[in-house]
Protein backbone atom coordinates (compact mmCIF):
# COMPACT_ATOMS: atom_id res chain seq x y z
CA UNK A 1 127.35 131.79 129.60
CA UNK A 2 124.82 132.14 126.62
CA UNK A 3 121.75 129.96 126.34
CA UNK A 4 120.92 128.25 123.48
CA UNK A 5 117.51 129.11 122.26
CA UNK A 6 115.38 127.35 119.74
CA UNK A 7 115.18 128.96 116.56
CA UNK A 8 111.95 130.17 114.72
CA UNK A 9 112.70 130.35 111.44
CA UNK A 10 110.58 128.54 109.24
CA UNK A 11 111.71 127.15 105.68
CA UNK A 12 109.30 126.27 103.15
CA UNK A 13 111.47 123.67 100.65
CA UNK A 14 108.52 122.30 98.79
CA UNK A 15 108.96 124.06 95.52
CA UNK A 16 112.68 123.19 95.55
CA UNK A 17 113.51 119.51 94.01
CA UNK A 18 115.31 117.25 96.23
CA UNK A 19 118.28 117.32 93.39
CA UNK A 20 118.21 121.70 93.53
CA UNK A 21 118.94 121.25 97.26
CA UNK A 22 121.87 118.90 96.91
CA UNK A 23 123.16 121.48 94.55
CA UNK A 24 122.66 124.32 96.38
CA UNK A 25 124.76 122.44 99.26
CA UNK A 26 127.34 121.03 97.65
CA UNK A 27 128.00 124.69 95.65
CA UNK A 28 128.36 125.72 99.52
CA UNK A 29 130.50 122.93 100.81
CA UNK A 30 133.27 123.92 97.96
CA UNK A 31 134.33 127.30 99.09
CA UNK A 32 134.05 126.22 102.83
CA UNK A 33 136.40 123.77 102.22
CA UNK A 34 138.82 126.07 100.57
CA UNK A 35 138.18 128.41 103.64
CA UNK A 36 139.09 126.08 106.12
CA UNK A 37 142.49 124.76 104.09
CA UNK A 38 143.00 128.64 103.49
CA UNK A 39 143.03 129.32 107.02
CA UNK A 40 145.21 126.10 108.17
CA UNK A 41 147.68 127.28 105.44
CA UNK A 42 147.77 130.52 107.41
CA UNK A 43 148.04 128.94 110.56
CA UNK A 44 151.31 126.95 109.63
CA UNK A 45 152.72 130.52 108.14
CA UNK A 46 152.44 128.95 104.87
CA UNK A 47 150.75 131.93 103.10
CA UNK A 48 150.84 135.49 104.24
CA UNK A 49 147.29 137.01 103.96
CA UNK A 50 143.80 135.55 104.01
CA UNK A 51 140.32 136.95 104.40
CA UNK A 52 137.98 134.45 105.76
CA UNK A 53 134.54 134.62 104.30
CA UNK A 54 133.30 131.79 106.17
CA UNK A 55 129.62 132.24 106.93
CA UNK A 56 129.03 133.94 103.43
CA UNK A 57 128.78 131.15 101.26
CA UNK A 58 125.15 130.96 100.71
CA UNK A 59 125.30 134.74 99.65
CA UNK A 60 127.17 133.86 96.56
CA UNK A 61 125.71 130.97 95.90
CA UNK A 62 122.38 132.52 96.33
CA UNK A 63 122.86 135.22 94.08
CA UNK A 64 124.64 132.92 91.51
CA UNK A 65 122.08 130.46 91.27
CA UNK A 66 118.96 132.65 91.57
């Protein structure tokens, strides 16, 4: 069974505005939402195809926002 270990990554947030970080989340939330409805769609056979890209939403919303 794996362990769970404590992380040591350190973020420094002080040069990003309280109102830049509620941006950069809720640009993040969006497509994870669509993920997860994409995938129950799938689930119930309702579409055909999807390609989950859950875990990858701060990589486009990185790049877009940078």
């Amino acid at each position: 069974m794996p362990t769970i270990t404590k992380s040591n990554i350190e973020y420094d947030k002080r040069s990003l505005s309280d109102k830049v970080l509620l941006k950069l989340y809720y640009n993040m939330l969006k497509p994870r939402l669509i993920e997860e409805k994409m995938l129950i769609l799938l689930r119930q056979g309702k579409i055909s195809k999807w390609f989950s890209g859950i875990g990858q939403e701060a990589i486009s919303v990185g790049v877009t926002m940078a």
